[in-house]
Every structure is written in structure tokens, then in C-alpha cells.
N, C-alpha and C. Protein backbone atom coordinates (compact mmCIF):
# COMPACT_ATOMS: atom_id res chain seq x y z
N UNK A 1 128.25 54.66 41.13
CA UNK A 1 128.11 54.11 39.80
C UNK A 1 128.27 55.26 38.79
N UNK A 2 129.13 55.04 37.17
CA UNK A 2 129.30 56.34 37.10
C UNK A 2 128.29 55.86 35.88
N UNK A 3 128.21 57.25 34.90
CA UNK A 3 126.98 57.33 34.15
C UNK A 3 126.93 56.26 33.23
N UNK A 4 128.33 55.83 32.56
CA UNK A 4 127.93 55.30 31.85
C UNK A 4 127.50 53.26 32.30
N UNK A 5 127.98 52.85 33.43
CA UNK A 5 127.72 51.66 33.79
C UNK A 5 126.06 51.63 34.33
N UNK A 6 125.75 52.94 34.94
CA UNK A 6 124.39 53.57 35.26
C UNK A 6 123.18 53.24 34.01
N UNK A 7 123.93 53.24 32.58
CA UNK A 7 123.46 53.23 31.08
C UNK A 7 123.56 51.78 31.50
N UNK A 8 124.33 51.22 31.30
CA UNK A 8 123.90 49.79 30.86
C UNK A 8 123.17 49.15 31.72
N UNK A 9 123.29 49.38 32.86
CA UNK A 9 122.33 48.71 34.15
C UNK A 9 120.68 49.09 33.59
N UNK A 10 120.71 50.59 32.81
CA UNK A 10 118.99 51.13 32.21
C UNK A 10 118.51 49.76 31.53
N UNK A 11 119.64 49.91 30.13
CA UNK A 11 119.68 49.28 29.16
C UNK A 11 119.20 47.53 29.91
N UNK A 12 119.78 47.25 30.41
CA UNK A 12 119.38 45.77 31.24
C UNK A 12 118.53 45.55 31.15
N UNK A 13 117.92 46.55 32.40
CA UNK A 13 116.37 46.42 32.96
C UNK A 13 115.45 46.98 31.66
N UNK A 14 115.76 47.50 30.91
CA UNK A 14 114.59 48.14 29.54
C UNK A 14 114.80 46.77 27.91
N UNK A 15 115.52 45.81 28.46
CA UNK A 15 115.80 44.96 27.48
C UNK A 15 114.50 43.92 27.12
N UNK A 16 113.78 44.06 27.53
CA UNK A 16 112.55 43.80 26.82
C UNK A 16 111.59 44.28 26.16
N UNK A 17 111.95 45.68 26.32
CA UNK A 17 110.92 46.40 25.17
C UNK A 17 112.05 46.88 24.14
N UNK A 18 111.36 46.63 22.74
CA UNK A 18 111.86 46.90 21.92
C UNK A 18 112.24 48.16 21.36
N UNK A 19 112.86 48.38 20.61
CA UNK A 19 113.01 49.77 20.30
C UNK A 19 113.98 51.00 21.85
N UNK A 20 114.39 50.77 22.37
CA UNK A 20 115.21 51.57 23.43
C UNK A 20 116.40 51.55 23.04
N UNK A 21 116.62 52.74 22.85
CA UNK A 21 118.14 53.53 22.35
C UNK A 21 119.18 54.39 23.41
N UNK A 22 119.98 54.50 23.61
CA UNK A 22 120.14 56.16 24.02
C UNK A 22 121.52 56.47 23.57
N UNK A 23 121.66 57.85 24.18
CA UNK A 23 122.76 58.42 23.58
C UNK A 23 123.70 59.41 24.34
N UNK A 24 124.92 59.19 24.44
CA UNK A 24 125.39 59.75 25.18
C UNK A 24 125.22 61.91 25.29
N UNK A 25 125.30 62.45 26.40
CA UNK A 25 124.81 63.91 25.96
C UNK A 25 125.11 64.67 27.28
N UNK A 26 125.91 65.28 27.08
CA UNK A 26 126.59 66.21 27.90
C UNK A 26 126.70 65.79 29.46
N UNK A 27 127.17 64.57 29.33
CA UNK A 27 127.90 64.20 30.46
C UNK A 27 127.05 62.72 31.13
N UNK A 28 125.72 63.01 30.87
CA UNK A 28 124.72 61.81 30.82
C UNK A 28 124.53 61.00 29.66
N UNK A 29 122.95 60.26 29.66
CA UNK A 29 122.69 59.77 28.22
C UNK A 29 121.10 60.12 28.77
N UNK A 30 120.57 60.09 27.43
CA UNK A 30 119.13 60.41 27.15
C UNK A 30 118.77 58.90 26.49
N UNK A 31 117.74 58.61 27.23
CA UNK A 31 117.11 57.30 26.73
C UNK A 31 115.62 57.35 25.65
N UNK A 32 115.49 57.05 24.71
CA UNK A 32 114.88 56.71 23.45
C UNK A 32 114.11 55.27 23.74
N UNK A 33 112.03 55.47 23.85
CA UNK A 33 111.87 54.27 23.54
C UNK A 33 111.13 54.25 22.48
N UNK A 34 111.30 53.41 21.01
CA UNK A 34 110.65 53.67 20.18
C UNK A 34 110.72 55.36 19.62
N UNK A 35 112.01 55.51 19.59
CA UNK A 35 112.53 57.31 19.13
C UNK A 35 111.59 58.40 19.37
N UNK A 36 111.18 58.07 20.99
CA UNK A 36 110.36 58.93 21.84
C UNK A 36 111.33 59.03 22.98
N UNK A 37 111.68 60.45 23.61
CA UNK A 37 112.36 60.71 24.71
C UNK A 37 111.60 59.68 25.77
N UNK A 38 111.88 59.01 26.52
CA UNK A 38 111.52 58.51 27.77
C UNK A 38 112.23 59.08 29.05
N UNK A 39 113.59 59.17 29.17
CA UNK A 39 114.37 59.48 30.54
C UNK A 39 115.34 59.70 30.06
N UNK A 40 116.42 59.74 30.96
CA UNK A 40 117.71 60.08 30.77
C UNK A 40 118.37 59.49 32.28
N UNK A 41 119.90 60.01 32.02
CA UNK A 41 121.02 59.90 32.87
C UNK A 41 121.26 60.98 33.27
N UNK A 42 121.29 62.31 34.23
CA UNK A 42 121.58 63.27 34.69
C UNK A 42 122.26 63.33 36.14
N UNK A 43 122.75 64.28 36.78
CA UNK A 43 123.29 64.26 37.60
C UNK A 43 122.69 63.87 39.24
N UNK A 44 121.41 63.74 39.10
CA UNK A 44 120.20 63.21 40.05
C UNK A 44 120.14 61.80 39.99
N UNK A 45 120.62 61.36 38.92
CA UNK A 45 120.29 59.92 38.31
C UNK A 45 119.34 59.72 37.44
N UNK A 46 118.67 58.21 37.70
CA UNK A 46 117.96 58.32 36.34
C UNK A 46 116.86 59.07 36.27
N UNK A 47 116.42 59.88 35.39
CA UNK A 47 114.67 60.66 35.21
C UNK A 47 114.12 60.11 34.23
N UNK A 48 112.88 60.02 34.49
CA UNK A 48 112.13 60.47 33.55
C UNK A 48 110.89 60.99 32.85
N UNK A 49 110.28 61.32 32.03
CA UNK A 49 109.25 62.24 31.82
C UNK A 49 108.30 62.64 32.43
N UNK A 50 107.36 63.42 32.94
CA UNK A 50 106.76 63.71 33.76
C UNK A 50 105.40 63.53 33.22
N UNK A 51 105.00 61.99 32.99
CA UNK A 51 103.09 61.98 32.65
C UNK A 51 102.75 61.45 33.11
N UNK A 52 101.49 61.10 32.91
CA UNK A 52 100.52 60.99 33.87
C UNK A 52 101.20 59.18 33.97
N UNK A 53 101.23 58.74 32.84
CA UNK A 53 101.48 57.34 33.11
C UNK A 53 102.74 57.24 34.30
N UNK A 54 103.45 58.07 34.37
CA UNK A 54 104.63 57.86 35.12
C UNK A 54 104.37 58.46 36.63
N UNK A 55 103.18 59.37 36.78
CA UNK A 55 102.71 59.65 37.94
C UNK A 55 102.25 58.42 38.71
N UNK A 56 101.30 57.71 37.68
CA UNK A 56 100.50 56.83 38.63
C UNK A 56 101.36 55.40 38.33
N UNK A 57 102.29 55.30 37.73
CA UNK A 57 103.24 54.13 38.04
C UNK A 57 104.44 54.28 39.58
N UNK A 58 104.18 55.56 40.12
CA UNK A 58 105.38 56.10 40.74
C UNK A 58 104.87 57.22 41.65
N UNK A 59 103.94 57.13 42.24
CA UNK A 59 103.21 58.03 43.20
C UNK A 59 104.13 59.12 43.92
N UNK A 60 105.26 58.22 44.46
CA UNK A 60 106.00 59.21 45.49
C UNK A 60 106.92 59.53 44.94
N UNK A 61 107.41 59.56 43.62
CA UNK A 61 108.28 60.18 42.61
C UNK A 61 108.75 61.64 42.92
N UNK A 62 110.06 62.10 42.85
CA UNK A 62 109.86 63.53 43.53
C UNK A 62 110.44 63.92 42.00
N UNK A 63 110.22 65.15 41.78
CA UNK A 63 110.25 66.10 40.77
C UNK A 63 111.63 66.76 41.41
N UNK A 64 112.57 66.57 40.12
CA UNK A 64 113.81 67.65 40.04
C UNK A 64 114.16 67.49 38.48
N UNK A 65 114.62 68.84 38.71
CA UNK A 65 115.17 69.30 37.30
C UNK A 65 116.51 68.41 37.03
N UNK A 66 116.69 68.00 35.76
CA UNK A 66 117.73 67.64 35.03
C UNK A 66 119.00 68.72 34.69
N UNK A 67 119.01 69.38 34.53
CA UNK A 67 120.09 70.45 34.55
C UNK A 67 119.71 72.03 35.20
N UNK A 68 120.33 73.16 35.84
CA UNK A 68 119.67 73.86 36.23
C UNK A 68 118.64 74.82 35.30
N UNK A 69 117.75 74.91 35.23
CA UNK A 69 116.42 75.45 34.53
C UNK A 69 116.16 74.83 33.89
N UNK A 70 116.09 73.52 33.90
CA UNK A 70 115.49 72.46 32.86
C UNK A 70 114.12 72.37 33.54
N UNK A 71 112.97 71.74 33.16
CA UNK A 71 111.74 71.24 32.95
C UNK A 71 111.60 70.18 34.22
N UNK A 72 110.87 70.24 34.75
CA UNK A 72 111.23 68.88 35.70
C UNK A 72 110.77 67.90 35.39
N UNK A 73 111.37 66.82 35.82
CA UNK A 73 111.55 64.76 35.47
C UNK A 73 111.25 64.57 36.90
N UNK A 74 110.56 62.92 36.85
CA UNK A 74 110.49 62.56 37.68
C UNK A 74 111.76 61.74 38.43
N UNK A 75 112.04 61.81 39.45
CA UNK A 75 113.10 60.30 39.91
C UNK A 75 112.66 58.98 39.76
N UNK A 76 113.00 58.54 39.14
CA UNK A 76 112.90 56.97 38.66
C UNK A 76 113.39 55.89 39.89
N UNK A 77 111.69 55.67 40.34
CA UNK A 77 111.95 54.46 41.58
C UNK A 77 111.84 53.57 40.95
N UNK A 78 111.77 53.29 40.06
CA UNK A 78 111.44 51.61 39.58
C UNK A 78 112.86 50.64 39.04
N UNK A 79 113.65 51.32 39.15
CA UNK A 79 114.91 51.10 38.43
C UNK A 79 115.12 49.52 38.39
N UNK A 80 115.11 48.96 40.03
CA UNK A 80 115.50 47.51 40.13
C UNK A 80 114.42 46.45 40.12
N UNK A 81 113.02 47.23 39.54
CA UNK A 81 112.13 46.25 39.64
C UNK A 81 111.97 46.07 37.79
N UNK A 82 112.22 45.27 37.21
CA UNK A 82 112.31 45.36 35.68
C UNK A 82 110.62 45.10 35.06
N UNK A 83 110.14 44.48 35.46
CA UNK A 83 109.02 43.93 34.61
C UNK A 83 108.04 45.38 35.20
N UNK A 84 108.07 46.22 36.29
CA UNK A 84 107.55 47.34 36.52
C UNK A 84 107.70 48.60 35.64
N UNK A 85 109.40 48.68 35.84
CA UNK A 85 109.97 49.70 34.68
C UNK A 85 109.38 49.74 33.53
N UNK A 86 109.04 47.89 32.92
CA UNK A 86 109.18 47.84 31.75
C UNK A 86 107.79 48.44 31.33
N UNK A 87 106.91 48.07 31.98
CA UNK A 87 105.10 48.08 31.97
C UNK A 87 104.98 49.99 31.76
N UNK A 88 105.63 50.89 32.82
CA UNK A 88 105.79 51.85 32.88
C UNK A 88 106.27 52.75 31.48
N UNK A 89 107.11 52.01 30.95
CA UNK A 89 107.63 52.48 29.52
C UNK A 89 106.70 52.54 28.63
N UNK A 90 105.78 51.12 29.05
CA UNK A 90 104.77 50.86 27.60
C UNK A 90 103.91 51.70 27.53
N UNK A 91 103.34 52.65 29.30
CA UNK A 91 102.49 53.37 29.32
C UNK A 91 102.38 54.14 29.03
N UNK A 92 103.65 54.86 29.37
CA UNK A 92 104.20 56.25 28.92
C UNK A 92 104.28 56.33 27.57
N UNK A 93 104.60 56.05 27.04
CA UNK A 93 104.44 55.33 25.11
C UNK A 93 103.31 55.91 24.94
N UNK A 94 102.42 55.60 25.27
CA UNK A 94 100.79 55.85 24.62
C UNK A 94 100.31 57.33 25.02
């Protein structure tokens, strides 16, 4: 799947919370919920932020960096479960 059909499949599953943007960015896209970084598109696939809400939505989440010496993101297991993803977004939000 390449990045950008990868984007709209996000966009899909994040279509119930309001406010989710993103933008295309050096070869990925960076996803915006409520013009707060949430995740992105990188060469790992999707990430995203590393808090606590996203720890305990995603236990076995493995940590890799988004570009080399970037910050580490989590891997985003929730991708095909939508109403999970979505709950996860709201958490991370707060």
C-alpha cells in the first residue's frame, strides 16, 4: 500500500472524530487531530505519539523511530479496528 492510499485508509478509519487533518511531508503525511500532532505516515507505517493514553490503548505497541534519529512513535495496532482507533485519539487528545 503506498503512502498516500495508506492516508486515506487513516482518514477512513479517523472519520468520526472531528477535526483530523494531515499533510503531506517528506515522503509520508503527518496526521492532525484537532491541530494536535497525533501520528503520521512514515516508512514503518502508521505511528503514533508515544503517551500514556496510547500505551494503555496498545500494550504491545513496539517503539521505532520515524526517521533515523527521530523520537520514538509507537506502531499503530489499531488501524483496522475503527471505533478503537477512534476512542484512542480522543484519549490521547486530553
Amino acid at each position: 500500500m503506498s503512502a498516500k492510499e495508506l492516508a486515506a485508509y487513516v482518514h477512513d478509519q479517523l472519520r468520526g472524530l472531528p477535526g483530523v487533518t494531515s499533510r503531506a511531508m517528506m515522503g509520508g503525511y503527518v496526521f492532525y487531530y484537532q491541530e494536535k500532532i497525533f501520528g503520521g505516515i512514515y516508512e514503518a507505517g502508521f505511528l503514533v505519539k508515544d503517551t500514556p493514553a496510547a500505551r494503555a490503548a496498545m500494550p504491545g505497541a513496539e517503539d521505532l523511530p520515524p526517521y533515523p534519529g527521530g523520537k520514538n512513535m509507537l506502531s499503530c495496532t489499531l488501524l483496522d479496528n475503527r471505533e478503537a482507533f477512534q476512542s484512542m485519539g480522543e484519549a490521547m487528545y486530553d
